[in-house]
PDB file of N, CA and C in Angstrom:
ATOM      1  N   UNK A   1      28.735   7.052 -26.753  1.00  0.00           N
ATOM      2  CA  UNK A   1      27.952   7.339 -25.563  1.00  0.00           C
ATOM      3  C   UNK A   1      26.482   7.073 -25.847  1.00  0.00           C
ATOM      4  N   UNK A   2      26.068   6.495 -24.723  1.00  0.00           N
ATOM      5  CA  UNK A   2      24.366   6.311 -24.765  1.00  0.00           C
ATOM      6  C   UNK A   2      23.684   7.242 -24.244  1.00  0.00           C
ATOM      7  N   UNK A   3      22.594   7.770 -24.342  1.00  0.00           N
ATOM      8  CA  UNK A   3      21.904   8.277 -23.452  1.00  0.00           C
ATOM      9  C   UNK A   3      20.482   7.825 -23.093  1.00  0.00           C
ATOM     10  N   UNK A   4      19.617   7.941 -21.866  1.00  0.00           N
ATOM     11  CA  UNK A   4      19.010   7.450 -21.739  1.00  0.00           C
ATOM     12  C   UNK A   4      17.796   8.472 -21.354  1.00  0.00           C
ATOM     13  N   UNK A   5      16.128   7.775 -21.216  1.00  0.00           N
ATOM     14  CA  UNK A   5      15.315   8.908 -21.284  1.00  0.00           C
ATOM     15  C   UNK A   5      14.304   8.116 -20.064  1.00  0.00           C
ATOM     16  N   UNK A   6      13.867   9.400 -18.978  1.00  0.00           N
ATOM     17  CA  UNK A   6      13.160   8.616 -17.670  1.00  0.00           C
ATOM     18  C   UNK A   6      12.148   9.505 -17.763  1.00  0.00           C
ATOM     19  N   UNK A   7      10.847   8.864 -17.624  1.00  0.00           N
ATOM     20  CA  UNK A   7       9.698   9.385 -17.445  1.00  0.00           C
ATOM     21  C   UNK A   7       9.390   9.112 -15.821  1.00  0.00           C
ATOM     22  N   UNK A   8       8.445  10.196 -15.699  1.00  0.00           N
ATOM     23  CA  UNK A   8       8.202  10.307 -14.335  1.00  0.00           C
ATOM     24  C   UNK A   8       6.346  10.626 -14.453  1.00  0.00           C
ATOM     25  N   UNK A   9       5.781  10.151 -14.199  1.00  0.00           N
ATOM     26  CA  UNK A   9       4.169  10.101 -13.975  1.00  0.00           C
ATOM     27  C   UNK A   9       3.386   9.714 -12.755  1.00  0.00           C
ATOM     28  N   UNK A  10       2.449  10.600 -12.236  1.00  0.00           N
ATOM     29  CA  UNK A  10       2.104  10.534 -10.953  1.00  0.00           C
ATOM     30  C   UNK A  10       1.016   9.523 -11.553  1.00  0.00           C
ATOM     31  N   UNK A  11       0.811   8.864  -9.903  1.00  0.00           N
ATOM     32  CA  UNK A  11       0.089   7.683  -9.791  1.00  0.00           C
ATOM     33  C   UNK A  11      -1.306   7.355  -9.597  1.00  0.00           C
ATOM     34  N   UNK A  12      -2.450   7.083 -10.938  1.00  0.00           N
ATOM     35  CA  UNK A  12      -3.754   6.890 -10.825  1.00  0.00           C
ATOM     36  C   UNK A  12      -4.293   6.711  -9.263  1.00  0.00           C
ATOM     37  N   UNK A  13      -4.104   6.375  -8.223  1.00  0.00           N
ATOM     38  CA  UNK A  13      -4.696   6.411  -7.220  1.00  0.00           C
ATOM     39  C   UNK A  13      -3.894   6.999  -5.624  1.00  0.00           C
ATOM     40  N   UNK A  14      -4.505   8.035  -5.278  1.00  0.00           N
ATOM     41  CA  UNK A  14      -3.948   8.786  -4.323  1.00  0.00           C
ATOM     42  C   UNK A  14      -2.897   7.784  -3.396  1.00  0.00           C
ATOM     43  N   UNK A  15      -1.953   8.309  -2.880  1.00  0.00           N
ATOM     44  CA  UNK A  15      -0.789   7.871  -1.695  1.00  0.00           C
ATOM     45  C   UNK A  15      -1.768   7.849  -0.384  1.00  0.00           C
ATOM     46  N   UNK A  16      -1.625   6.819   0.373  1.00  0.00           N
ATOM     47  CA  UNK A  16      -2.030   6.506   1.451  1.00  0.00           C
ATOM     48  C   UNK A  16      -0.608   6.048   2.336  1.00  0.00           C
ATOM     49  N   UNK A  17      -0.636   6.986   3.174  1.00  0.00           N
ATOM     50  CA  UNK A  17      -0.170   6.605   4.620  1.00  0.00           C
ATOM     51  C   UNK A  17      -0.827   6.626   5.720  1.00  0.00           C
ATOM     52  N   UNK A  18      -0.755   5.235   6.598  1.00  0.00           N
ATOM     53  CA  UNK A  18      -1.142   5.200   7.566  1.00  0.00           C
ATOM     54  C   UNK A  18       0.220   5.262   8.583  1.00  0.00           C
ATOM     55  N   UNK A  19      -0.024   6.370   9.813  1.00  0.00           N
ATOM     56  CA  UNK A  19       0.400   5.863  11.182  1.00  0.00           C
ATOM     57  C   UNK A  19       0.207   5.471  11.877  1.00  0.00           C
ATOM     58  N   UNK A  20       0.793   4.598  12.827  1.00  0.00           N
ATOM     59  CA  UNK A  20       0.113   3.913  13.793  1.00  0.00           C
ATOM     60  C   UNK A  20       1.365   4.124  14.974  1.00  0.00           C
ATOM     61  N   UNK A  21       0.930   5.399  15.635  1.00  0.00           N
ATOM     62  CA  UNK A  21       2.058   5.906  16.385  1.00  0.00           C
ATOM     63  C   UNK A  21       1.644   5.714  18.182  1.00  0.00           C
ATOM     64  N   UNK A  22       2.470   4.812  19.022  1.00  0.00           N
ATOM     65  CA  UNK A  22       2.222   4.721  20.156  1.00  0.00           C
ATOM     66  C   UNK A  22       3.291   5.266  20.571  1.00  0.00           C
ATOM     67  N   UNK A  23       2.850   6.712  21.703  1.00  0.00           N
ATOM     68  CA  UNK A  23       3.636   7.559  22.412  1.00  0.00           C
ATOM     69  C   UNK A  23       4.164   7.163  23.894  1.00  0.00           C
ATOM     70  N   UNK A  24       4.932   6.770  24.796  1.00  0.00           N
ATOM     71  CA  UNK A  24       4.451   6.598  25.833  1.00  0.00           C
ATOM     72  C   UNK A  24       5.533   7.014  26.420  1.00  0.00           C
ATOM     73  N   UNK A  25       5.132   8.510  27.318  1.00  0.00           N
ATOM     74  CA  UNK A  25       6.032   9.370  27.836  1.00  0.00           C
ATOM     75  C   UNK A  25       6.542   8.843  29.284  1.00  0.00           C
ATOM     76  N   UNK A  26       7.377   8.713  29.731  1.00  0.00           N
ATOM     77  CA  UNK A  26       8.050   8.306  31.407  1.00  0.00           C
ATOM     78  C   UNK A  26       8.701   9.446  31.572  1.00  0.00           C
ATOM     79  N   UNK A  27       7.641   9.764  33.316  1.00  0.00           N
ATOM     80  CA  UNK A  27       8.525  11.287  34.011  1.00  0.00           C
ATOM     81  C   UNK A  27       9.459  10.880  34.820  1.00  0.00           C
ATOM     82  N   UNK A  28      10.261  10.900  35.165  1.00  0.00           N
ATOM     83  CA  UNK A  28      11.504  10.291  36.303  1.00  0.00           C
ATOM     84  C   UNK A  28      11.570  11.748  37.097  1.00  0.00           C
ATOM     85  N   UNK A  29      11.490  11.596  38.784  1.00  0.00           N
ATOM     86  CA  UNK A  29      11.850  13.212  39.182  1.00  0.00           C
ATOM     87  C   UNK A  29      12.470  12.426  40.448  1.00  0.00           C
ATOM     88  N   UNK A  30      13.835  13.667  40.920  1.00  0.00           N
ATOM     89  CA  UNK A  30      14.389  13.152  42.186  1.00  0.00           C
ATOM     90  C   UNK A  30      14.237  13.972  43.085  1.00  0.00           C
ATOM     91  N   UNK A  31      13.986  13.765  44.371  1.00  0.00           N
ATOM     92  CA  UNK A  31      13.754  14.868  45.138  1.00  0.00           C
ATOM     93  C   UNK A  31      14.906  14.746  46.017  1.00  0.00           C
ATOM     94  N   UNK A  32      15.342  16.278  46.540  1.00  0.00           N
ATOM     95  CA  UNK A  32      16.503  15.992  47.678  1.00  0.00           C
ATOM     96  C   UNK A  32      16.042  15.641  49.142  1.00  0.00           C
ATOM     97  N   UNK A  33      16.748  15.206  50.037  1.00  0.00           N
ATOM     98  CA  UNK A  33      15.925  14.772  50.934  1.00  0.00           C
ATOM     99  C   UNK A  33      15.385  15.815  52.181  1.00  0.00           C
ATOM    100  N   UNK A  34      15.498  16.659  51.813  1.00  0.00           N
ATOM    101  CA  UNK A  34      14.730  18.295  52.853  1.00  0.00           C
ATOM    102  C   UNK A  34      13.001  18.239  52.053  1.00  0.00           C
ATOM    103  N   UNK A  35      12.973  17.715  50.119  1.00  0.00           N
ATOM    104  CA  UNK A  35      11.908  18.038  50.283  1.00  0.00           C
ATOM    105  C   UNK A  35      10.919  16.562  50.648  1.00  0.00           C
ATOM    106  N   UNK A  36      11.846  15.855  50.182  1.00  0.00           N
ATOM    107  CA  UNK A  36      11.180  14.291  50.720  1.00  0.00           C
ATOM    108  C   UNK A  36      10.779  14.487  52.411  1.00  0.00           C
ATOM    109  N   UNK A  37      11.349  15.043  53.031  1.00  0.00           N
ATOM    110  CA  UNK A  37      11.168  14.674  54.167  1.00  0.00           C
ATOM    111  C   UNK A  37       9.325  16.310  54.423  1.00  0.00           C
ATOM    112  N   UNK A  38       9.824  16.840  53.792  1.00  0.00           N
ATOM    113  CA  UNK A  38       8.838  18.441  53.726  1.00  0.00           C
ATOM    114  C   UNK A  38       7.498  17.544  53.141  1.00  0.00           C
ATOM    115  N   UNK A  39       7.661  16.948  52.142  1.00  0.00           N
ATOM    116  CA  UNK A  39       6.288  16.090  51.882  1.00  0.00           C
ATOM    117  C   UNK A  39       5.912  15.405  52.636  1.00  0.00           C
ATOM    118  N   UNK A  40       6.824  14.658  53.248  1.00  0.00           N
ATOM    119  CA  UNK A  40       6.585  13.255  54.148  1.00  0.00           C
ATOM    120  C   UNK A  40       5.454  14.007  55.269  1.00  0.00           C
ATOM    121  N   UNK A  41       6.051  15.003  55.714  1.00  0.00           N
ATOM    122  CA  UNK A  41       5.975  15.901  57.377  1.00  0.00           C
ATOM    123  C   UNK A  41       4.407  16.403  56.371  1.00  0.00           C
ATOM    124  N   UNK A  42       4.274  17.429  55.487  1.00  0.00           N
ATOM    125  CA  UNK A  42       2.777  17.788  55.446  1.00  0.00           C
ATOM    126  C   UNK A  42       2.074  16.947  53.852  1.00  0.00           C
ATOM    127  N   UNK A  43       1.462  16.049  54.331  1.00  0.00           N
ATOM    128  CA  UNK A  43       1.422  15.345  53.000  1.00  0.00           C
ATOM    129  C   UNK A  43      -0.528  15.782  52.277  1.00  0.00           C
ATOM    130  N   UNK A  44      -0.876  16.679  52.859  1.00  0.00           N
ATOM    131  CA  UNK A  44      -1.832  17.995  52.522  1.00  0.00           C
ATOM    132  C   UNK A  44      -1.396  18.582  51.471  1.00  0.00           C
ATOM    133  N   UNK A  45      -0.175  19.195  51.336  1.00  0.00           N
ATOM    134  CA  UNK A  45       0.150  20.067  50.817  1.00  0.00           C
ATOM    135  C   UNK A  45      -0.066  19.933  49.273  1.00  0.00           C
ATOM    136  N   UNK A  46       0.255  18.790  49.099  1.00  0.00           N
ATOM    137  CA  UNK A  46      -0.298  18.323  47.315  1.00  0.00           C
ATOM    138  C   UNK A  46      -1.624  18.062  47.152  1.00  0.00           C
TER     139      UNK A  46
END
């Protein structure tokens, strides 16, 4: 049998991560048609 020997040593110059994170949220909403028509009729209300 062999055995073997692993060194492990942290690295002279700091870890850099960059993110480059683009979010881009979509609301989808359905309305039933009592309130579609309730908006339509007072469109103030918003």
């Amino acid at each position: 049998m062999s055995s073997g020997c692993v060194n492990v040593s942290a690295p002279d110059k700091p870890i850099e991560i960059n993110l480059n994170i683009n979010v881009k949220q979509e609301v989808v909403y359905r309305l039933d048609g009592e309130a579609k028509s309730t908006i339509k009729a007072n469109p103030g209300i918003f």
